[in-house]
N, C-alpha and C. Protein backbone atom coordinates (compact mmCIF):
# COMPACT_ATOMS: atom_id res chain seq x y z
N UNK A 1 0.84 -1.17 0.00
CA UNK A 1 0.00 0.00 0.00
C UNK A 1 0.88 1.23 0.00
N UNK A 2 1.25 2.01 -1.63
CA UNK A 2 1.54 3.03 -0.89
C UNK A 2 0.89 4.48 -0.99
N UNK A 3 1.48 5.61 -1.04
CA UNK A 3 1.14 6.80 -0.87
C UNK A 3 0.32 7.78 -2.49
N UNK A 4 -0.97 7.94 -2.62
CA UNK A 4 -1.48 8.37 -3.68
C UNK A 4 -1.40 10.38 -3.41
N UNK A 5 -0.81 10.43 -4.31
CA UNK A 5 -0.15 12.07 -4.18
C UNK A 5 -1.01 12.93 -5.43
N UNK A 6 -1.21 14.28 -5.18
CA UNK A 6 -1.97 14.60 -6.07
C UNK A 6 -0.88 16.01 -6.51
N UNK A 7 -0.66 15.76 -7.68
CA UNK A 7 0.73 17.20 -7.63
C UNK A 7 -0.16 18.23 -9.23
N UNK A 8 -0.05 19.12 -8.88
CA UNK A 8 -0.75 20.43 -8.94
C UNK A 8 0.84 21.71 -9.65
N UNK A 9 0.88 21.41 -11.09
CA UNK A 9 2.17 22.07 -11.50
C UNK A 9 1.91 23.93 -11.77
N UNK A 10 2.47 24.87 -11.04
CA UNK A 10 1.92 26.04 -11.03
C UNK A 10 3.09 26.81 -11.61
N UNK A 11 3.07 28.37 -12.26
CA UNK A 11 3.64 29.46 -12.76
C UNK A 11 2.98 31.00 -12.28
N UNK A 12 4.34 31.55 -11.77
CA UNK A 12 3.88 32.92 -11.62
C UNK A 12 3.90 33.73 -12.98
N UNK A 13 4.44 32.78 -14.02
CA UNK A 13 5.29 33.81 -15.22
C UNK A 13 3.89 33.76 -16.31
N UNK A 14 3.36 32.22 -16.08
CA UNK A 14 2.02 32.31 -17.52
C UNK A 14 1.08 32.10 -17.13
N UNK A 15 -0.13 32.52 -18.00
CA UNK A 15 -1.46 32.19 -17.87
C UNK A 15 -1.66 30.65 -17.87
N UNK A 16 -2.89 30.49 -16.88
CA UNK A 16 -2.73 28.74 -16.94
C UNK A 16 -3.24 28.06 -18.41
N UNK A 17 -3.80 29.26 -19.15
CA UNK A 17 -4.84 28.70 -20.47
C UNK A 17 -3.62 28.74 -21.51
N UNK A 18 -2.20 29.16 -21.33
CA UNK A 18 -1.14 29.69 -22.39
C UNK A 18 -0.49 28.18 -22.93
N UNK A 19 -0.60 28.36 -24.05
CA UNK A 19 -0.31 26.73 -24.78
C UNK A 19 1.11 26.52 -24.37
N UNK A 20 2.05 27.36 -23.95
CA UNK A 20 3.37 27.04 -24.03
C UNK A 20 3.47 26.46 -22.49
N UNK A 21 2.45 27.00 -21.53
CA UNK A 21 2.83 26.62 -20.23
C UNK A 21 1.93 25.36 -20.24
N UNK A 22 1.03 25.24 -20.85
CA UNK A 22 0.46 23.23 -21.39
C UNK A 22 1.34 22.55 -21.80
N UNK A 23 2.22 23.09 -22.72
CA UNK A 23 3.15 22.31 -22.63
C UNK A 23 4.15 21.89 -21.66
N UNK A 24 4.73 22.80 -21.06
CA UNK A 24 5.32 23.00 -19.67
C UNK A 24 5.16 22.17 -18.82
N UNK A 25 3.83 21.70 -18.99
CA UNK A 25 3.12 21.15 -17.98
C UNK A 25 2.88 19.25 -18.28
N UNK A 26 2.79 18.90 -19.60
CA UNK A 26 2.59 18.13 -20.49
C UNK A 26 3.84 17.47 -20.48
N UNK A 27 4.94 18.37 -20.41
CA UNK A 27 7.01 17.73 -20.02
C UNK A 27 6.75 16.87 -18.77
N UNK A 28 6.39 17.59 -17.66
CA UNK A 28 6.37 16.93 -16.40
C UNK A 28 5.70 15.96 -16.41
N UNK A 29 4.35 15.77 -16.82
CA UNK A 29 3.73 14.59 -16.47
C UNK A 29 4.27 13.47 -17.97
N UNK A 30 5.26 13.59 -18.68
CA UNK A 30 5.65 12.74 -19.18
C UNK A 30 6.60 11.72 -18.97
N UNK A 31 7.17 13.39 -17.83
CA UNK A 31 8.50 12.28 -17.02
C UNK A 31 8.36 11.80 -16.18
N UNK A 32 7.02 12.04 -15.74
CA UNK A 32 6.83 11.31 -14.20
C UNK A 32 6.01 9.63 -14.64
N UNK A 33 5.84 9.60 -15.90
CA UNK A 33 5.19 8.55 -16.53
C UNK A 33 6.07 7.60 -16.71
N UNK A 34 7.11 8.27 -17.35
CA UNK A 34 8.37 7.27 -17.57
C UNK A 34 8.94 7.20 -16.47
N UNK A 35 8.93 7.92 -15.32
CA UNK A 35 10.30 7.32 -14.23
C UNK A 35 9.46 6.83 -13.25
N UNK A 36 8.13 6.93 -12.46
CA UNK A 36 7.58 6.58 -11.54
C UNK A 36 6.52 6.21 -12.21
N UNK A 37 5.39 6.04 -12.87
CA UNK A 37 4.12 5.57 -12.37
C UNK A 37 3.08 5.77 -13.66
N UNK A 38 1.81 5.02 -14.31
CA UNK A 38 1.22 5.79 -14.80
C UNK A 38 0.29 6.77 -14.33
N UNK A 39 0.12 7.75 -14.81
CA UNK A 39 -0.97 8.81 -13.72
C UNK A 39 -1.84 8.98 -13.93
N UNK A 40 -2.70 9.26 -13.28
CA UNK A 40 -4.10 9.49 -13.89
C UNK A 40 -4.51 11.29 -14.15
N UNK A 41 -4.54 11.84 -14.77
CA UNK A 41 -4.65 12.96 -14.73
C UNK A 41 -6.54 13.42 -14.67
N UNK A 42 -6.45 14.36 -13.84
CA UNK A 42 -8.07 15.01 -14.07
C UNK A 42 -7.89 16.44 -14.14
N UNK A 43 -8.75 16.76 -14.67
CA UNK A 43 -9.26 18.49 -15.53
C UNK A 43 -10.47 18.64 -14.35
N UNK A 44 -10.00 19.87 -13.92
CA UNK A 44 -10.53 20.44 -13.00
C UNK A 44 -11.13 22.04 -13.63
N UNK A 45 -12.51 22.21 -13.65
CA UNK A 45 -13.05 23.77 -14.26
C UNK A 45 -12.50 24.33 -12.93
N UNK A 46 -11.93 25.78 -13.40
CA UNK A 46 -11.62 26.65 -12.49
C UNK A 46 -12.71 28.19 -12.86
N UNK A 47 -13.12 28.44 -11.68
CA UNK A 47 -13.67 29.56 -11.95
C UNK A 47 -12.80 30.71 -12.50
N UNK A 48 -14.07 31.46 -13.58
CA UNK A 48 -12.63 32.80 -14.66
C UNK A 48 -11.28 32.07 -15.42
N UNK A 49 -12.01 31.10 -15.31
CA UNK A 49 -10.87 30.34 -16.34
C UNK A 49 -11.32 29.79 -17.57
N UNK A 50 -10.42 29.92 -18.75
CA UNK A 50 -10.89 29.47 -20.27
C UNK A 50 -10.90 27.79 -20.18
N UNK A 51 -10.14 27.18 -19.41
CA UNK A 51 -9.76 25.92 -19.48
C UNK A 51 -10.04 25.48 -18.20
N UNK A 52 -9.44 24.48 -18.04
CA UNK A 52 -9.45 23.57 -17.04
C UNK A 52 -8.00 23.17 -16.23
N UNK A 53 -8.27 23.21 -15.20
CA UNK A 53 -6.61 22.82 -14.47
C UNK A 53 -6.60 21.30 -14.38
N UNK A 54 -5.20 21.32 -14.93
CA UNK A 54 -4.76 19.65 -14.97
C UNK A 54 -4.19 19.46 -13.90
N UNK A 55 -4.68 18.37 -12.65
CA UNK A 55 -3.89 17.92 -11.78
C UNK A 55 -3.64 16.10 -12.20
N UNK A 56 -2.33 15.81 -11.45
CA UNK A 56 -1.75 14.13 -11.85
C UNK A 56 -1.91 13.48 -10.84
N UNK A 57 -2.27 12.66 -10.51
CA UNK A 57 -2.30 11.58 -9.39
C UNK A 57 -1.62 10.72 -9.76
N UNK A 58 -0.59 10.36 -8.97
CA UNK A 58 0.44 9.34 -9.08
C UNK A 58 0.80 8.11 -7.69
N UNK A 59 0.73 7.25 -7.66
CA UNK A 59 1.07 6.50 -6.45
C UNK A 59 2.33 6.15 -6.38
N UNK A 60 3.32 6.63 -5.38
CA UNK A 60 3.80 6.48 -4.68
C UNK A 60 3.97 4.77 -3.73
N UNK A 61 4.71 4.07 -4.77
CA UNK A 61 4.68 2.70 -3.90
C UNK A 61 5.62 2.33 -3.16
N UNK A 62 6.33 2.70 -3.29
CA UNK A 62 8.16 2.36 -3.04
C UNK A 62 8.65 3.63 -2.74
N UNK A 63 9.74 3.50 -1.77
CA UNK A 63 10.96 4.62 -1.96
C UNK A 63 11.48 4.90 -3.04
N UNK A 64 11.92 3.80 -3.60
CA UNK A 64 12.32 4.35 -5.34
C UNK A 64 10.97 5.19 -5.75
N UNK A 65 10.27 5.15 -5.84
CA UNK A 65 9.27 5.85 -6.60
C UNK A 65 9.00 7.16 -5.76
N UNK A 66 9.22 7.08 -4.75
CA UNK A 66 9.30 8.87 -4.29
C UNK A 66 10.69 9.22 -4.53
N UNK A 67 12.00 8.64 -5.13
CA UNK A 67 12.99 9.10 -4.97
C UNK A 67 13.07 9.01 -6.77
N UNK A 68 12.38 8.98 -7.84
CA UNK A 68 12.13 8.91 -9.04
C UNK A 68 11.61 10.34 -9.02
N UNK A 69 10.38 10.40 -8.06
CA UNK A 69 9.26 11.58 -8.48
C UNK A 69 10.21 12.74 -8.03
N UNK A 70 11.00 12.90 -6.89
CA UNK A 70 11.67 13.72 -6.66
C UNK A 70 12.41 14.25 -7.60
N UNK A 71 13.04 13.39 -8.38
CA UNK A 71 14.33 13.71 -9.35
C UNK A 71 13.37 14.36 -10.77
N UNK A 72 12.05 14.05 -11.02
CA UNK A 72 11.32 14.60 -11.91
C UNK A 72 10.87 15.76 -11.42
N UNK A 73 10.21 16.26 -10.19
CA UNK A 73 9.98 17.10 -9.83
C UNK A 73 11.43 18.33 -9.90
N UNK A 74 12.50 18.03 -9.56
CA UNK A 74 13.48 18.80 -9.49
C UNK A 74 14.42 19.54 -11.02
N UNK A 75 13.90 18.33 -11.60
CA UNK A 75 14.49 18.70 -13.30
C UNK A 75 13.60 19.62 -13.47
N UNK A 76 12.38 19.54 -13.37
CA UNK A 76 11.17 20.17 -14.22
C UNK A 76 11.45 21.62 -13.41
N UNK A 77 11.71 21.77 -12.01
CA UNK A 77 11.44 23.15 -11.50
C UNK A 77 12.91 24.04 -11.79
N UNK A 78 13.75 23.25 -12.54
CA UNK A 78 15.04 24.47 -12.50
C UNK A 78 15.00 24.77 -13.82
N UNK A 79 14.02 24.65 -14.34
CA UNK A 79 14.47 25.21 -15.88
C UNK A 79 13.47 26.38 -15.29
N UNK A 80 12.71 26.75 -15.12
CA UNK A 80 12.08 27.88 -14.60
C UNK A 80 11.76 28.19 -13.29
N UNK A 81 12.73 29.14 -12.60
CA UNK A 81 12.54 29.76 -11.10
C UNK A 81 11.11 30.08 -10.95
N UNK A 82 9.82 30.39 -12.03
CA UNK A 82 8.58 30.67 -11.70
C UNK A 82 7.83 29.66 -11.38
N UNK A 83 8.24 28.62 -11.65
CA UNK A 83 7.65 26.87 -11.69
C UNK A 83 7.35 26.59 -9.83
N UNK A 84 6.11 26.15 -9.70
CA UNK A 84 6.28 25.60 -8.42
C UNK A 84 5.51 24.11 -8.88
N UNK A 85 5.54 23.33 -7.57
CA UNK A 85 4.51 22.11 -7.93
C UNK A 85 4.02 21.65 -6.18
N UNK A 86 3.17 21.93 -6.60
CA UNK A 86 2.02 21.71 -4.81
C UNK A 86 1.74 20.04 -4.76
N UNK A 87 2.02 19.38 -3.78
CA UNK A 87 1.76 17.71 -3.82
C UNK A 87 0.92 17.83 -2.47
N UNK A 88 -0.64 17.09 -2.68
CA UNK A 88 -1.20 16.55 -1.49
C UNK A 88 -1.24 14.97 -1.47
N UNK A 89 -1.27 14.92 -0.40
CA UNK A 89 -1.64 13.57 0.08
C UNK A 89 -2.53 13.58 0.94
N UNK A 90 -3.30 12.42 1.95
CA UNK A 90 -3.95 11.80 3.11
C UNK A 90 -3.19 11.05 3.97
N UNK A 91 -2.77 11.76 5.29
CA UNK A 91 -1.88 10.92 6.20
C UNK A 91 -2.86 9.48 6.48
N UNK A 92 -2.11 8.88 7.34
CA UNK A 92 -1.99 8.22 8.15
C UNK A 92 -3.77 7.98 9.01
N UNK A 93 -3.83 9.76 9.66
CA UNK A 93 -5.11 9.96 10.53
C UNK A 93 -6.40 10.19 9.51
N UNK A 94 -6.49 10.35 8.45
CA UNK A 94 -6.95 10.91 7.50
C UNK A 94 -7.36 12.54 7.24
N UNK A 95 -5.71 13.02 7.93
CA UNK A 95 -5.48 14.20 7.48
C UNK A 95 -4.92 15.32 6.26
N UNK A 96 -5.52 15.86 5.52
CA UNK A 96 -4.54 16.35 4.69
C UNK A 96 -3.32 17.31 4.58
N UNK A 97 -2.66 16.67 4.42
CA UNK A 97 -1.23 17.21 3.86
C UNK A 97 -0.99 17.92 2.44
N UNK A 98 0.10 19.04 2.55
CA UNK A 98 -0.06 19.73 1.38
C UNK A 98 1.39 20.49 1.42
N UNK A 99 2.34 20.07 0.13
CA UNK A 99 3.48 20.92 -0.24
C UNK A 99 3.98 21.55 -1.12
N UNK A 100 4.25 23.23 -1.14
CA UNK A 100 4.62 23.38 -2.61
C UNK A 100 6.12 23.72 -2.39
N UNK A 101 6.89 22.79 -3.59
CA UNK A 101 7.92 23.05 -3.91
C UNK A 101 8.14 24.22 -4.89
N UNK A 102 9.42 24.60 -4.57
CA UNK A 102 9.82 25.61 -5.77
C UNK A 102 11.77 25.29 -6.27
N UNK A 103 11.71 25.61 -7.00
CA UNK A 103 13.29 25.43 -7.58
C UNK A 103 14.22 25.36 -6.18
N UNK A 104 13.80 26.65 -5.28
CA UNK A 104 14.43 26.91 -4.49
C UNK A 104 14.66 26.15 -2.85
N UNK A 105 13.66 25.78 -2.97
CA UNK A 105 12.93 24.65 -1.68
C UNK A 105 13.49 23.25 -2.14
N UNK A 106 13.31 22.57 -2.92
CA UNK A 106 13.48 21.13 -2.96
C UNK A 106 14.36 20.66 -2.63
N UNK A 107 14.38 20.76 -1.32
CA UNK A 107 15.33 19.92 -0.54
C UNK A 107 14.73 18.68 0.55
N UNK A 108 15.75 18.16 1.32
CA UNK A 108 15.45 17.09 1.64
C UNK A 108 13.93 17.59 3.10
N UNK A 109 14.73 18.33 3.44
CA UNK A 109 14.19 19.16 4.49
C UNK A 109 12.08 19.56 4.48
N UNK A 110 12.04 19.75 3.04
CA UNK A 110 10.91 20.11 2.88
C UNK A 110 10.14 19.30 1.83
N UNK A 111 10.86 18.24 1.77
CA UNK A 111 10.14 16.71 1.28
C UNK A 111 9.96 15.82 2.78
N UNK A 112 10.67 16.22 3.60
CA UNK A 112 10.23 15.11 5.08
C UNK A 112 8.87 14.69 5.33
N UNK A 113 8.03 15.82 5.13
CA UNK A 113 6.70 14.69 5.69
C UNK A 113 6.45 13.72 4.52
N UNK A 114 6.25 13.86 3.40
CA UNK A 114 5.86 13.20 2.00
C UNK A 114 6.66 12.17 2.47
N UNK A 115 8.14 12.13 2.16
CA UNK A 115 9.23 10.68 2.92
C UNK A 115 8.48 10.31 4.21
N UNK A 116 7.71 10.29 5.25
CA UNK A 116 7.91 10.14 6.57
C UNK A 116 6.16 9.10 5.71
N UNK A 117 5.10 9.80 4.90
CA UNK A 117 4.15 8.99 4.98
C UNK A 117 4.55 8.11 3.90
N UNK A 118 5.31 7.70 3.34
CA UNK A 118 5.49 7.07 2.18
C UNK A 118 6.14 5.69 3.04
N UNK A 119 7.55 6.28 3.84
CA UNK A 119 8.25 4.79 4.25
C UNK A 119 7.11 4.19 5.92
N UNK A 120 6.03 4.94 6.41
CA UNK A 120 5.45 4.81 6.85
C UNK A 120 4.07 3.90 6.41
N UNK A 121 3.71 3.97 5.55
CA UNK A 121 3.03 3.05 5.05
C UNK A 121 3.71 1.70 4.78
N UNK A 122 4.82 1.76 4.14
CA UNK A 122 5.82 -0.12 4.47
C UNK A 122 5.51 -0.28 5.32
N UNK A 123 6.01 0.21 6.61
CA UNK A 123 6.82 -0.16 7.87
C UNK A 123 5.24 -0.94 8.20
N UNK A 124 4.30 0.00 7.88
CA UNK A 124 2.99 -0.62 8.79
C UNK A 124 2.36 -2.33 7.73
N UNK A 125 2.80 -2.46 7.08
CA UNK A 125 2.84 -3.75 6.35
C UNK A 125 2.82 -5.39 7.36
């Protein structure tokens, strides 16, 4: 059993309806296809919006696979300092959890809880 993450790819620099930042967006969930998981993506209507926001749901089964998603998450946010990517999950209590990385953040430090429910779900095996 492991951890189902819902990651949410954001820009201060483009409109979310701007074809170039679909694409932007379209990179990431390709690499997270090939290195961790297939995802399920859903289109979310946003109010005042032309389109729809794409969020990915990906599971998280293994340490390798949070230590895959990490290395995708981290490529994708240094090509643009405006890039963030918000990941929720459902602990343990059935609380929600919620992180946004940025180029500048992705460190080990501020991936700890995501690591803490991921090798936490093994352990309870």
């Amino acid at each position: 059993m492991g951890v189902d993450v819902t990651v949410v790819p954001g820009t201060s620099r483009f409109d979310p309806d701007d074809p170039g930042w679909r694409d932007q967006v379209a990179t990431l969930y390709t690499a997270l296809r090939e290195e961790v998981t297939t995802p399920s993506v859903r289109h979310e209507v946003m109010p005042n919006a032309k389109g729809t926001l794409d969020t990915v749901v990906i599971a998280l089964g293994s340490s390798g696979a949070l230590t895959a998603a990490v290395a995708c998450f981290r490529s994708w946010l240094a090509r643009d300092k405006t890039r963030t990517v918000t990941i929720t999950w459902t602990d343990d209590s059935g609380k929600e959890q919620r992180i946004t990385l940025t180029g500048e953040n992705i460190d080990r430090a501020s991936l700890q809880a995501l690591a803490n429910a991921v090798s936490g779900r093994f352990g309870s095996r």
